[in-house]
PDB file of N, CA and C in Angstrom:
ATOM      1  N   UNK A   1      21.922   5.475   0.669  1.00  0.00           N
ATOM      2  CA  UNK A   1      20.594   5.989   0.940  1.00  0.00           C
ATOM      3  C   UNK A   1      19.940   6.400  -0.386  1.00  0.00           C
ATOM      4  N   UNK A   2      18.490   5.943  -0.632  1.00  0.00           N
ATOM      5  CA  UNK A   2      18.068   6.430  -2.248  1.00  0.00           C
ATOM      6  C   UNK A   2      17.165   7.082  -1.395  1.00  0.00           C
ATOM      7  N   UNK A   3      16.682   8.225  -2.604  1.00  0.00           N
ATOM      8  CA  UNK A   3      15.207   9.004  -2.581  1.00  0.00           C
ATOM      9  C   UNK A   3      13.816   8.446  -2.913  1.00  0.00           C
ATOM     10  N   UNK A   4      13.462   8.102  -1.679  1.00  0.00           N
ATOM     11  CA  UNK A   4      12.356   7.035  -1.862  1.00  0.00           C
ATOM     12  C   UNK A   4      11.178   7.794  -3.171  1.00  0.00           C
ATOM     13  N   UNK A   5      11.148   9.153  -3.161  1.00  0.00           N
ATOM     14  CA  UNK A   5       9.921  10.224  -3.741  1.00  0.00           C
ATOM     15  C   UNK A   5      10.701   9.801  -5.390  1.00  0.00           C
ATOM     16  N   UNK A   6      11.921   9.075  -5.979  1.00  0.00           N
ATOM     17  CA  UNK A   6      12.347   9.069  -7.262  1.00  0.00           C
ATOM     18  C   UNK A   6      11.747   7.557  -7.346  1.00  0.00           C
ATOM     19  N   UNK A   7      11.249   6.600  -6.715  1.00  0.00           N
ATOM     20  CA  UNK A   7      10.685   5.345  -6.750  1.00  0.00           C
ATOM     21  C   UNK A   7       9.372   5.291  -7.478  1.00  0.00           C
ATOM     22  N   UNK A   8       9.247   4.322  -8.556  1.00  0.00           N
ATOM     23  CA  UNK A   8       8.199   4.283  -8.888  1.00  0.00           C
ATOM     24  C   UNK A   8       7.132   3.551  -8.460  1.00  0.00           C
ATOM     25  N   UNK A   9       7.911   2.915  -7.684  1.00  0.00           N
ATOM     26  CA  UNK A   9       6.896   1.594  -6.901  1.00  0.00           C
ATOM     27  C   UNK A   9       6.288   2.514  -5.372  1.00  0.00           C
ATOM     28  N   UNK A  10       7.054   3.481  -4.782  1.00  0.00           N
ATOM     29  CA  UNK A  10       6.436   4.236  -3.504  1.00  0.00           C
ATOM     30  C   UNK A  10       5.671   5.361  -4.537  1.00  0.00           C
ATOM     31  N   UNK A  11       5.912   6.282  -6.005  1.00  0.00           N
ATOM     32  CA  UNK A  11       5.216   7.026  -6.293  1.00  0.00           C
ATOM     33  C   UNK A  11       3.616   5.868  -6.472  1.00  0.00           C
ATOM     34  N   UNK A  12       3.452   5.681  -6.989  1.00  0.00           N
ATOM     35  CA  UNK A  12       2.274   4.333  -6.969  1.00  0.00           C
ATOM     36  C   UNK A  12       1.380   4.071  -5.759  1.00  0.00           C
ATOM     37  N   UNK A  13       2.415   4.037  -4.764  1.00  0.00           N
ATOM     38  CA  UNK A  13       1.534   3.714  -3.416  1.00  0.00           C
ATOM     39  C   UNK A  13       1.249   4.720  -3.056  1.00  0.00           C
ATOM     40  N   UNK A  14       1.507   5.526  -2.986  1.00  0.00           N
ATOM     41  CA  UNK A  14       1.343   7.264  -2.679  1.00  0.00           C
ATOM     42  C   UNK A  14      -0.285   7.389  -3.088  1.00  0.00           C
ATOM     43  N   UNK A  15       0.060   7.040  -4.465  1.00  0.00           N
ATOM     44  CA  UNK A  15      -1.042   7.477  -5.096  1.00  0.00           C
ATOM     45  C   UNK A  15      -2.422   6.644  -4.777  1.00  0.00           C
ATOM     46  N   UNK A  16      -2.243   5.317  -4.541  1.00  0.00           N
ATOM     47  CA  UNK A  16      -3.282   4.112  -3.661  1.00  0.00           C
ATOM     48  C   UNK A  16      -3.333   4.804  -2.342  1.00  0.00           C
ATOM     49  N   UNK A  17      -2.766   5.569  -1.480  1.00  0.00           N
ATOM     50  CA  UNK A  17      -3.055   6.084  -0.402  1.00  0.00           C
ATOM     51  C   UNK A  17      -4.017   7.452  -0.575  1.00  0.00           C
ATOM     52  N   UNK A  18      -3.952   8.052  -1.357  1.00  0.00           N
ATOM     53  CA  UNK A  18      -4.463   9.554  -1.605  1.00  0.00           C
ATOM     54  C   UNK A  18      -5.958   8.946  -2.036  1.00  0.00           C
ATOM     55  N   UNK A  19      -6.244   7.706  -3.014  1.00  0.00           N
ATOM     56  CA  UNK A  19      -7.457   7.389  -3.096  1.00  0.00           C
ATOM     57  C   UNK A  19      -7.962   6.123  -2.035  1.00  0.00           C
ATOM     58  N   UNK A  20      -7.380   5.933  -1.700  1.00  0.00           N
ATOM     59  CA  UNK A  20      -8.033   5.387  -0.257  1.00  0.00           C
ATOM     60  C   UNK A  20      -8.778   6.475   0.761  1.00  0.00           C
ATOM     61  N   UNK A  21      -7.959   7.535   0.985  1.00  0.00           N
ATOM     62  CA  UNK A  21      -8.383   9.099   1.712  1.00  0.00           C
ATOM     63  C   UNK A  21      -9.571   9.086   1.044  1.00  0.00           C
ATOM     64  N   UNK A  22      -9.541   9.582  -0.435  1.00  0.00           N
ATOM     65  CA  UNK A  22     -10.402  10.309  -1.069  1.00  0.00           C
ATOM     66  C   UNK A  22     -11.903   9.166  -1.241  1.00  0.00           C
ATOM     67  N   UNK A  23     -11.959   8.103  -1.180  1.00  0.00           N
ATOM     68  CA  UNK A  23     -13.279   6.939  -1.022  1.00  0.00           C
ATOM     69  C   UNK A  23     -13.546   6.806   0.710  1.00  0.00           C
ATOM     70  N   UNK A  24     -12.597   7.212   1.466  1.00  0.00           N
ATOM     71  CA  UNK A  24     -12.890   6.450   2.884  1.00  0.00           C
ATOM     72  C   UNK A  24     -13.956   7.470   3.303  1.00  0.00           C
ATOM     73  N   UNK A  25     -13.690   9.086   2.852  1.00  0.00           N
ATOM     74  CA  UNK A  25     -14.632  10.291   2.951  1.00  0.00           C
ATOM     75  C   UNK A  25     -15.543   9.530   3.190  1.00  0.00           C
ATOM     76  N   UNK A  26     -16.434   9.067   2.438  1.00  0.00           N
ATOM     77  CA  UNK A  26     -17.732   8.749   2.167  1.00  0.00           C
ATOM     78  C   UNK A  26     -18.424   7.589   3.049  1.00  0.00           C
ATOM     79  N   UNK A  27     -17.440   6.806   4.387  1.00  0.00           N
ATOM     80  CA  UNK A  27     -17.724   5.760   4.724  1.00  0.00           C
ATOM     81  C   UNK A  27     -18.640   5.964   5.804  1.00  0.00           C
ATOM     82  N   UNK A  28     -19.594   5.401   6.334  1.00  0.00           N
ATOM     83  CA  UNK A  28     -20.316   5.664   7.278  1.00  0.00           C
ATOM     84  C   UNK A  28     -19.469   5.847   8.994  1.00  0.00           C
ATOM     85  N   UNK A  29     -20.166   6.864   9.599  1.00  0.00           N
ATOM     86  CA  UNK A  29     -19.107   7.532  10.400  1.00  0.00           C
ATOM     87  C   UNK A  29     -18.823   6.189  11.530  1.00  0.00           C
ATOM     88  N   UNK A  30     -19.760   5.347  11.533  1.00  0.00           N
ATOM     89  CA  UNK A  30     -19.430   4.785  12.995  1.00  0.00           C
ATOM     90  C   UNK A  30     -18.241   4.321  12.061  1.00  0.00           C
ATOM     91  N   UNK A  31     -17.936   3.709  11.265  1.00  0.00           N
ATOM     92  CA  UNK A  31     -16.445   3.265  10.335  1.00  0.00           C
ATOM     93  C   UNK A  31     -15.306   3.680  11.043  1.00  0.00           C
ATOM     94  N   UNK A  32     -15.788   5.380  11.522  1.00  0.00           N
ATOM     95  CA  UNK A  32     -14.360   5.958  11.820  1.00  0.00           C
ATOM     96  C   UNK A  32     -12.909   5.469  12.117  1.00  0.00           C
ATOM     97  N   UNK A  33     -13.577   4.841  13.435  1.00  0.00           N
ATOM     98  CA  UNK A  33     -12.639   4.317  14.093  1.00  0.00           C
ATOM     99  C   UNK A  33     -12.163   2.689  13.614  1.00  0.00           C
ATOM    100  N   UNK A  34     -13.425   2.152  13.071  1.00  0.00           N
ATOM    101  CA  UNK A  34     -13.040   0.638  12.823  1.00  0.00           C
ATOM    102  C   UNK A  34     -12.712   0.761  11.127  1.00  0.00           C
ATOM    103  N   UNK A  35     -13.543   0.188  10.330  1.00  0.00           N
ATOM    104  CA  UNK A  35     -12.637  -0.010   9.110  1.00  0.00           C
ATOM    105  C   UNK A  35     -11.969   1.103   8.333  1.00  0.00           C
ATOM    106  N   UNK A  36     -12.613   2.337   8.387  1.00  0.00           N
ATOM    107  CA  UNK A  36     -12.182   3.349   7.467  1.00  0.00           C
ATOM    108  C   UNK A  36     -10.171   3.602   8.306  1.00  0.00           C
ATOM    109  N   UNK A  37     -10.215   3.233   9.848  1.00  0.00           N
ATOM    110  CA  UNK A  37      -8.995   3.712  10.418  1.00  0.00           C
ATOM    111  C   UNK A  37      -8.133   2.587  10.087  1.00  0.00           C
ATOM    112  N   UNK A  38      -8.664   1.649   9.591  1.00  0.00           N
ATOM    113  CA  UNK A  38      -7.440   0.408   9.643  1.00  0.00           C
ATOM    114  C   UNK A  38      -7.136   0.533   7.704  1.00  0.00           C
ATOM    115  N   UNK A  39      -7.931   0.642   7.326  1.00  0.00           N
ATOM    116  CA  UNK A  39      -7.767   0.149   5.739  1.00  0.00           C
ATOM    117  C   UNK A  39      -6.791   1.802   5.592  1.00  0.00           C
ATOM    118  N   UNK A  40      -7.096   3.106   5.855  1.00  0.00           N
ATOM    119  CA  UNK A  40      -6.048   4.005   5.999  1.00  0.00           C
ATOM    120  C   UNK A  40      -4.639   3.641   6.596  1.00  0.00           C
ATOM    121  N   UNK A  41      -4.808   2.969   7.541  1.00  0.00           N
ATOM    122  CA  UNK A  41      -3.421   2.529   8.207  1.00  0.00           C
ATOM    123  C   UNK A  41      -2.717   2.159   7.065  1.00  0.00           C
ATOM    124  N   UNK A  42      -2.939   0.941   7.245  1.00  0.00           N
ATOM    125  CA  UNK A  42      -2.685   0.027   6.660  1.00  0.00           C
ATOM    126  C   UNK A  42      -2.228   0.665   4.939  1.00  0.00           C
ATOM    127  N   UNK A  43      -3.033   1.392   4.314  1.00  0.00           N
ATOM    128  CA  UNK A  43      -2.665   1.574   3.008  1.00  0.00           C
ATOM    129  C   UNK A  43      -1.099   2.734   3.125  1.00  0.00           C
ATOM    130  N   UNK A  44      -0.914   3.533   4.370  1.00  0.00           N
ATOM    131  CA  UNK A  44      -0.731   4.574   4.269  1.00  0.00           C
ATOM    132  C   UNK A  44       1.402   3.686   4.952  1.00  0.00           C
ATOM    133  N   UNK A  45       0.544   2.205   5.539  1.00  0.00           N
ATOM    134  CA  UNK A  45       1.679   1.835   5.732  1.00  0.00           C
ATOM    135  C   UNK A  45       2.751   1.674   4.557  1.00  0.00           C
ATOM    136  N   UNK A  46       2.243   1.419   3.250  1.00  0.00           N
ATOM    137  CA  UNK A  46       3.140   0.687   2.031  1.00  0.00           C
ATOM    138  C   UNK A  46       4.060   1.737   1.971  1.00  0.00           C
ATOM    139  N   UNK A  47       3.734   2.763   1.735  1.00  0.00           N
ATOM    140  CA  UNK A  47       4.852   3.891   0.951  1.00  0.00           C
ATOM    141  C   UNK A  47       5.849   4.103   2.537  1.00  0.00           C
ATOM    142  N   UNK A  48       4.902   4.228   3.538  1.00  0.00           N
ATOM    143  CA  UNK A  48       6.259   4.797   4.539  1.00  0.00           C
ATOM    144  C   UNK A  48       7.238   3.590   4.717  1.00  0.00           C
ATOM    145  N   UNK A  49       6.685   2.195   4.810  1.00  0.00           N
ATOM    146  CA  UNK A  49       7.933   1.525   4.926  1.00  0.00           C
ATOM    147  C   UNK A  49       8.784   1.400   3.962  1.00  0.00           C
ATOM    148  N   UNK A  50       8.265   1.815   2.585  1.00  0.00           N
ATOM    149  CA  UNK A  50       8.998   2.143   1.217  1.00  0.00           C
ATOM    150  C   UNK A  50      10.281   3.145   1.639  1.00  0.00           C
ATOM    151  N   UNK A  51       9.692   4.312   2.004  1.00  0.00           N
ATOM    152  CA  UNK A  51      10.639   5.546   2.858  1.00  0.00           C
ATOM    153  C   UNK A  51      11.158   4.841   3.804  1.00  0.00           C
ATOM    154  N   UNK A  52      11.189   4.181   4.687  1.00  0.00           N
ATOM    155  CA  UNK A  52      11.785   3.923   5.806  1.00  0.00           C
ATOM    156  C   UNK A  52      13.015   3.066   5.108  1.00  0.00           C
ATOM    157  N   UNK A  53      12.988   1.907   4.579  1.00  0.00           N
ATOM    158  CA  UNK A  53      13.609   1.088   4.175  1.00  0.00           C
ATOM    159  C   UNK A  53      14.859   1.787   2.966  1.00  0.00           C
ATOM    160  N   UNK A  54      14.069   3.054   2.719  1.00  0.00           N
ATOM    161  CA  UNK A  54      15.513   3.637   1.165  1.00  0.00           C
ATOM    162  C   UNK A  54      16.541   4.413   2.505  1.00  0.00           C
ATOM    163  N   UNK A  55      15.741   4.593   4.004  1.00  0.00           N
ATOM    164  CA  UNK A  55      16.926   5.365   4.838  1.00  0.00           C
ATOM    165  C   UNK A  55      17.351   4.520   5.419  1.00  0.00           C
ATOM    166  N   UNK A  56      17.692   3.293   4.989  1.00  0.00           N
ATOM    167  CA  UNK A  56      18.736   2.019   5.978  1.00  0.00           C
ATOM    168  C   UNK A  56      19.657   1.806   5.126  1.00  0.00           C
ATOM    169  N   UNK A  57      20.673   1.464   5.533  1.00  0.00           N
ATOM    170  CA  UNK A  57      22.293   1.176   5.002  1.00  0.00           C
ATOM    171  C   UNK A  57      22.063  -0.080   3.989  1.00  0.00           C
ATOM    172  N   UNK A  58      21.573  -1.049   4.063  1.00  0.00           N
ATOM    173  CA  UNK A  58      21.375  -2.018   2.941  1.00  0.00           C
ATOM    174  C   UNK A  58      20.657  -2.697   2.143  1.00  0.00           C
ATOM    175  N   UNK A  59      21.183  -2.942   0.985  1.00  0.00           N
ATOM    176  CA  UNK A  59      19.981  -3.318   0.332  1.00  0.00           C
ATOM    177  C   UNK A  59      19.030  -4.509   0.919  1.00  0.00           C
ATOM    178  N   UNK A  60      19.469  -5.495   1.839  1.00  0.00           N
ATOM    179  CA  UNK A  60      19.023  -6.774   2.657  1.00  0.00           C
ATOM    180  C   UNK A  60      18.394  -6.005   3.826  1.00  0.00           C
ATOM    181  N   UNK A  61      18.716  -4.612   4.263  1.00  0.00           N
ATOM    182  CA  UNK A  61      17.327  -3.656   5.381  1.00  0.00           C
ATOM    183  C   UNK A  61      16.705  -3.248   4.661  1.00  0.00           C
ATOM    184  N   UNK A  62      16.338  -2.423   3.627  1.00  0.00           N
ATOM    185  CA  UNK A  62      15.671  -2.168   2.286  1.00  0.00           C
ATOM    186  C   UNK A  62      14.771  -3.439   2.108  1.00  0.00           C
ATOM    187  N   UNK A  63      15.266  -4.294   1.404  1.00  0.00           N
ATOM    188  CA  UNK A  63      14.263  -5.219   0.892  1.00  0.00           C
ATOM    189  C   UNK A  63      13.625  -6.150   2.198  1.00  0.00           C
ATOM    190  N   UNK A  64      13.660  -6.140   3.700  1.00  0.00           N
ATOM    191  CA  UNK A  64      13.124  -6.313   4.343  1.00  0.00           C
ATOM    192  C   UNK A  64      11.903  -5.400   4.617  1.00  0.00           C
ATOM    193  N   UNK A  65      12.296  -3.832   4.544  1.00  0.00           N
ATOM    194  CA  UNK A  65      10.753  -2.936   4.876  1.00  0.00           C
ATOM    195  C   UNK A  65      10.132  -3.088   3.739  1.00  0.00           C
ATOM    196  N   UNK A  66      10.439  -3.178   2.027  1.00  0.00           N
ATOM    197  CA  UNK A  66       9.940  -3.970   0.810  1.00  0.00           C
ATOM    198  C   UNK A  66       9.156  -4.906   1.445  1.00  0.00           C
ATOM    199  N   UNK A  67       8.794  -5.874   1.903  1.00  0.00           N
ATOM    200  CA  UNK A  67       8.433  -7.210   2.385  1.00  0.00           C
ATOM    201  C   UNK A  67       7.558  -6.781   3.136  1.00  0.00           C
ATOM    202  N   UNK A  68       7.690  -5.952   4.276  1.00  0.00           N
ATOM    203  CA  UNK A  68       6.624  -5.435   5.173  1.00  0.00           C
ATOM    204  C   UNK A  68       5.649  -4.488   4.516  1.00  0.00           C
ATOM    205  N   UNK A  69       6.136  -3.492   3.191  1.00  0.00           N
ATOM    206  CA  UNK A  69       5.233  -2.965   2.814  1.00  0.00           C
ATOM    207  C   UNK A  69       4.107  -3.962   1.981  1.00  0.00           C
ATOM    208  N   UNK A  70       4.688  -5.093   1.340  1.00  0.00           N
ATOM    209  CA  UNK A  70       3.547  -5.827   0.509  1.00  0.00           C
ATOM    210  C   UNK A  70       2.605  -6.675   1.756  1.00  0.00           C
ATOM    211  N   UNK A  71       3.483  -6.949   2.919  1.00  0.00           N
ATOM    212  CA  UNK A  71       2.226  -7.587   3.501  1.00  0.00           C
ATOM    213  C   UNK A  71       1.207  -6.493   4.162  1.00  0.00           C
ATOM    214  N   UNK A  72       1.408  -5.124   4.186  1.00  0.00           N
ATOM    215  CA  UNK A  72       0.806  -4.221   4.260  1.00  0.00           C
ATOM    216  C   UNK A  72      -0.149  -3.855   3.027  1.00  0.00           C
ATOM    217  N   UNK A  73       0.273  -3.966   1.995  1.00  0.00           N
ATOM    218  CA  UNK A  73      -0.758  -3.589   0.579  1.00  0.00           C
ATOM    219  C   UNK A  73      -1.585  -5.255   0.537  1.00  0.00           C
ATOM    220  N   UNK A  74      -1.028  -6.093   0.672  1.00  0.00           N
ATOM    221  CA  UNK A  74      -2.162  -7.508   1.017  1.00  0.00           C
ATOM    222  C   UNK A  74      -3.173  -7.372   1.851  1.00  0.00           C
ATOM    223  N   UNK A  75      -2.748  -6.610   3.430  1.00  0.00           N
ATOM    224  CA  UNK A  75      -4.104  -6.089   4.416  1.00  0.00           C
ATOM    225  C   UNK A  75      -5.043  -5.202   3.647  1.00  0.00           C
ATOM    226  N   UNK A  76      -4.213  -4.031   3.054  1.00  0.00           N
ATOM    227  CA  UNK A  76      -5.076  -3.163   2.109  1.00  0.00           C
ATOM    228  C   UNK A  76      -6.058  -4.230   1.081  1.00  0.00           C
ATOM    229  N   UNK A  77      -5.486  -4.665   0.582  1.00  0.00           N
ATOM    230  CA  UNK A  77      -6.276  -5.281  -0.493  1.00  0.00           C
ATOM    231  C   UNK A  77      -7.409  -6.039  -0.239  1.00  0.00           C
ATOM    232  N   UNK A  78      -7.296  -6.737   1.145  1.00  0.00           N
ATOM    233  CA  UNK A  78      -8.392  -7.489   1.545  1.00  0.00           C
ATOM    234  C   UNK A  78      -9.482  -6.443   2.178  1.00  0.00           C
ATOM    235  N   UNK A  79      -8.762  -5.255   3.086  1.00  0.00           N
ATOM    236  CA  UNK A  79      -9.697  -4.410   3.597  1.00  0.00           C
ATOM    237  C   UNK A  79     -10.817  -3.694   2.552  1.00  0.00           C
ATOM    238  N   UNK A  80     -10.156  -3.795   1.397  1.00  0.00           N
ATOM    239  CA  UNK A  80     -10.670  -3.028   0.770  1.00  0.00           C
ATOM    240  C   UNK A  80     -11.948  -3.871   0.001  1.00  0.00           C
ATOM    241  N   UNK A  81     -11.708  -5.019  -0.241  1.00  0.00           N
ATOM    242  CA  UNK A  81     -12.740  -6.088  -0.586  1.00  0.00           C
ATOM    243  C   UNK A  81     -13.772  -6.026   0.327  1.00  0.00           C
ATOM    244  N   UNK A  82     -13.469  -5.773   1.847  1.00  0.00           N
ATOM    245  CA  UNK A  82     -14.700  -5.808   2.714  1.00  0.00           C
ATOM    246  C   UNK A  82     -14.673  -4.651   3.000  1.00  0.00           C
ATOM    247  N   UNK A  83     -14.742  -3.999   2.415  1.00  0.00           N
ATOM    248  CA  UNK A  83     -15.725  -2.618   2.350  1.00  0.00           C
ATOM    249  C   UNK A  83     -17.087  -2.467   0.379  1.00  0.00           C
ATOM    250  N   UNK A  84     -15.739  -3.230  -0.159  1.00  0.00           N
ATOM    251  CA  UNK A  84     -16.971  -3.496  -0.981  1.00  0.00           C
ATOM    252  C   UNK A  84     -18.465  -3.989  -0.721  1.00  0.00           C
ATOM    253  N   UNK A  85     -17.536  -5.157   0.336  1.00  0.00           N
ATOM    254  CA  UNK A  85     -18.955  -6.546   0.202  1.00  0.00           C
ATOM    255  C   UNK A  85     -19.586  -5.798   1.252  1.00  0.00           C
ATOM    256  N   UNK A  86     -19.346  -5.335   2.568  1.00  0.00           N
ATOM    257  CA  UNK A  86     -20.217  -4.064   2.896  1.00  0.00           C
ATOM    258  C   UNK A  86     -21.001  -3.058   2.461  1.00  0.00           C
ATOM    259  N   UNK A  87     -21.030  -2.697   1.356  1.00  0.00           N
ATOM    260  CA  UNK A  87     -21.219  -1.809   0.164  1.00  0.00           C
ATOM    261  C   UNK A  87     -21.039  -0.186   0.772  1.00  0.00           C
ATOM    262  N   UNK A  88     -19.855  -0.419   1.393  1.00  0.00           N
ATOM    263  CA  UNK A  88     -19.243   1.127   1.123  1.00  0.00           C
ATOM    264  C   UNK A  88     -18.599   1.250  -0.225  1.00  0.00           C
ATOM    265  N   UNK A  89     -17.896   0.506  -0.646  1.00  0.00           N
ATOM    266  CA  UNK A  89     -17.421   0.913  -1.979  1.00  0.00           C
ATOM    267  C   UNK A  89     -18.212  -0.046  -3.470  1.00  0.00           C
ATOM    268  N   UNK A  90     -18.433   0.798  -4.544  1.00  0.00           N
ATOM    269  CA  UNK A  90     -19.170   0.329  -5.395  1.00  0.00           C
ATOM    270  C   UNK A  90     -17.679  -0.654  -6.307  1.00  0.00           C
ATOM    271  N   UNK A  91     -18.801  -1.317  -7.349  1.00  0.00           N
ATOM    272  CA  UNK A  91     -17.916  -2.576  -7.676  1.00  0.00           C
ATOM    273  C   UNK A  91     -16.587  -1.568  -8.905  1.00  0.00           C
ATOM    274  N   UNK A  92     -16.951  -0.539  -9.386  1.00  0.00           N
ATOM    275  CA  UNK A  92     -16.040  -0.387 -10.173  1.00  0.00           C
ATOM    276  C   UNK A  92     -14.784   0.202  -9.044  1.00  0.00           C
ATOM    277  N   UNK A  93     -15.109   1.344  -8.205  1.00  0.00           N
ATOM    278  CA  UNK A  93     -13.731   1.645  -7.108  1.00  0.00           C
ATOM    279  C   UNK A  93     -13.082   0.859  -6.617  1.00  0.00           C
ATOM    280  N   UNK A  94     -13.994  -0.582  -6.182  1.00  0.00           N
ATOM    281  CA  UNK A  94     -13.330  -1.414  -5.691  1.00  0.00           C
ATOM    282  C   UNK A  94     -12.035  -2.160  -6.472  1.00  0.00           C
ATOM    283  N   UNK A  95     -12.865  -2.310  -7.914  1.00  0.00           N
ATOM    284  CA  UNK A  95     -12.036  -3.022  -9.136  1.00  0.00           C
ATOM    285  C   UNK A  95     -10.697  -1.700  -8.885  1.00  0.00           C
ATOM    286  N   UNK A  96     -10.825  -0.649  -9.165  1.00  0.00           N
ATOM    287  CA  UNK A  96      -9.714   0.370  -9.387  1.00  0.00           C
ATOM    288  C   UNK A  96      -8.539   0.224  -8.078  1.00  0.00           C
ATOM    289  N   UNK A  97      -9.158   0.258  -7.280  1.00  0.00           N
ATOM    290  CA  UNK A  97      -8.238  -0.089  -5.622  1.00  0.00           C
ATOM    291  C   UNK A  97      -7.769  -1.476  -5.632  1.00  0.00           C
ATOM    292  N   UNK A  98      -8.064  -2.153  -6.040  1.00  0.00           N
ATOM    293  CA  UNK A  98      -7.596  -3.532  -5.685  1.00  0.00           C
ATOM    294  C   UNK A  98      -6.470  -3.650  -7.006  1.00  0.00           C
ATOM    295  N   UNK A  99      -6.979  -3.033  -8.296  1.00  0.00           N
ATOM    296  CA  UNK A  99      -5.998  -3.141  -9.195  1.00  0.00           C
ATOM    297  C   UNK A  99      -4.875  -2.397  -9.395  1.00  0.00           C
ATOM    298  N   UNK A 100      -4.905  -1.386  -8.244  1.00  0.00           N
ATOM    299  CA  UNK A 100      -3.973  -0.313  -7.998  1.00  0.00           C
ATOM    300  C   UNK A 100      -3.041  -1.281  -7.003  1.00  0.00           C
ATOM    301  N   UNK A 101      -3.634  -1.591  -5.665  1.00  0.00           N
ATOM    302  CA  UNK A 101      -2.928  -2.894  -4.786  1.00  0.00           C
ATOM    303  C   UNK A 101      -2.315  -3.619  -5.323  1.00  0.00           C
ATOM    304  N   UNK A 102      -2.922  -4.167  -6.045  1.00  0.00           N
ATOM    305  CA  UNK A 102      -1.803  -5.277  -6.970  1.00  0.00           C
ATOM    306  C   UNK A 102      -0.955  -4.897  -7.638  1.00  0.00           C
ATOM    307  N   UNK A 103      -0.963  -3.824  -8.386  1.00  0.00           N
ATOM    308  CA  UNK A 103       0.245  -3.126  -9.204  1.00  0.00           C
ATOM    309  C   UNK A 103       1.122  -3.194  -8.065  1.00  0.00           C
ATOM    310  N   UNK A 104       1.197  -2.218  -7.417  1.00  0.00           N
ATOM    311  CA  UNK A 104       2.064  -1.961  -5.614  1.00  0.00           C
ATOM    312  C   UNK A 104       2.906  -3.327  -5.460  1.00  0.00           C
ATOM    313  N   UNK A 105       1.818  -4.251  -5.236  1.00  0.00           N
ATOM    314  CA  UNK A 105       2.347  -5.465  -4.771  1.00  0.00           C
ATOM    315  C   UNK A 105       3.296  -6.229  -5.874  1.00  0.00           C
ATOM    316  N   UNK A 106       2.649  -6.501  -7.088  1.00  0.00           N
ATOM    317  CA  UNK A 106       3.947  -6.998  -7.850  1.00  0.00           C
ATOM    318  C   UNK A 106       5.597  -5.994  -8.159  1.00  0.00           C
ATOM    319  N   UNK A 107       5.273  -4.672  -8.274  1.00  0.00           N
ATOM    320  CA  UNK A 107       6.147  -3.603  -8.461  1.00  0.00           C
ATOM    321  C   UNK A 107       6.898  -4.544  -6.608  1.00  0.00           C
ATOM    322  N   UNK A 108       6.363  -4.494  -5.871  1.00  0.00           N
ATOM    323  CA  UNK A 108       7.262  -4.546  -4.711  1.00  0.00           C
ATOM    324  C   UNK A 108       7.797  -5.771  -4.758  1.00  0.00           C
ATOM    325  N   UNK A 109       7.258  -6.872  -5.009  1.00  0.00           N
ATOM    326  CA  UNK A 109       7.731  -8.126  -5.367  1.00  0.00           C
ATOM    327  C   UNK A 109       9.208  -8.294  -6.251  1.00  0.00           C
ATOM    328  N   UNK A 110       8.765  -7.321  -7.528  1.00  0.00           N
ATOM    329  CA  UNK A 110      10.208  -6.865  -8.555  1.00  0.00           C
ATOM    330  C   UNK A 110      11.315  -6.367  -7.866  1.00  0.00           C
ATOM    331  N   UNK A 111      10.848  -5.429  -6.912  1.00  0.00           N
ATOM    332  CA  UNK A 111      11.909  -4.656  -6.406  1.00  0.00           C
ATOM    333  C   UNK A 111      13.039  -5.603  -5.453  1.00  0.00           C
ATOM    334  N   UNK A 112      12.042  -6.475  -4.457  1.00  0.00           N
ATOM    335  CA  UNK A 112      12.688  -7.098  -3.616  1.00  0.00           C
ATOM    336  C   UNK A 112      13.724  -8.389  -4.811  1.00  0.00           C
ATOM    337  N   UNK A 113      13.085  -8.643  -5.758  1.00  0.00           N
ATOM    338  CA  UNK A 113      13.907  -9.562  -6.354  1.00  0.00           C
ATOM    339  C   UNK A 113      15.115  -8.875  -7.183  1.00  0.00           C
ATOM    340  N   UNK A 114      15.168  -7.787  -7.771  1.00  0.00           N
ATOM    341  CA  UNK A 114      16.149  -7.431  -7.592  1.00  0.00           C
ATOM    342  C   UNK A 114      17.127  -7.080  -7.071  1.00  0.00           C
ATOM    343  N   UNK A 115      16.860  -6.896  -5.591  1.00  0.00           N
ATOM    344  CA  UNK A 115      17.931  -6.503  -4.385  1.00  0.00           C
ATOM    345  C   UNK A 115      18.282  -7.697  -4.204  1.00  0.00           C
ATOM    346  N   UNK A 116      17.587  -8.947  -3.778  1.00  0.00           N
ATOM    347  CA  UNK A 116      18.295 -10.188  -3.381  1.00  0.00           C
ATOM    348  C   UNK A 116      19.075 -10.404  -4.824  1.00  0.00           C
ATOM    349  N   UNK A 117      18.806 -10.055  -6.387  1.00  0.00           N
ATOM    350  CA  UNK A 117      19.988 -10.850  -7.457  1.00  0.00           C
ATOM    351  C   UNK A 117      21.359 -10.435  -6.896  1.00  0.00           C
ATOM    352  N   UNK A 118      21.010  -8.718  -6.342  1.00  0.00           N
ATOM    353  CA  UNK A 118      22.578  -7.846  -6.493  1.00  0.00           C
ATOM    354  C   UNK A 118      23.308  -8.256  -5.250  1.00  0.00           C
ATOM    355  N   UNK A 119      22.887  -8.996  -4.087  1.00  0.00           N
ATOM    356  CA  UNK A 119      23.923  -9.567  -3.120  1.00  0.00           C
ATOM    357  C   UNK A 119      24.310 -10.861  -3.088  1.00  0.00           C
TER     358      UNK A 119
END
């Protein structure tokens, strides 16, 4: 079992989740329920399946919730593009969120390829 909170790839997403919160503030309310609730989901999914996956017995259950969290930061990443082109988010936040997503996503990409070298 590892400590998912000593990860640098879940500290990262953590941090893409806290500014997802902190931009969704601002989204127009009917949003609530439709994009502002899914692009939160969805972002808030990466790190917990990060956590979920360091409390399973192997590194091959591990690098499976790995896998589910990037196709989770991929939903993020697109959600977050259409909130740009919506113009809830301006072009530089958007640039910052999407380049935060992608960090996430290759960091998770690394991770999973190292678990499949070690079995």
């Amino acid at each position: 079992m590892r400590d998912f909170m000593q990860l640098k790839v879940w500290q990262k997403a953590h941090q893409l989740v806290l500014q997802i919160y902190r931009h969704t503030r601002s989204f127009p309310a009917e949003e609530r329920f439709g994009l502002t609730a899914h692009l939160v989901k969805s972002a808030v999914s990466i790190p917990s399946n990060i956590a979920e996956g360091c409390g399973r017995e192997t590194d091959k259950e591990l690098a499976r919730f790995l896998s589910i969290a990037t196709g989770s930061a991929t939903e993020t990443e697109y959600q977050v593009l259409l909130a740009k082109d919506l113009g809830y988010l301006n072009q530089q936040t958007y640039q910052e969120l999407n380049s935060l997503a992608n960090e996430v996503k290759r960091m998770l990409h690394a991770f999973i390829q190292r678990l499949s070298a070690s079995t």
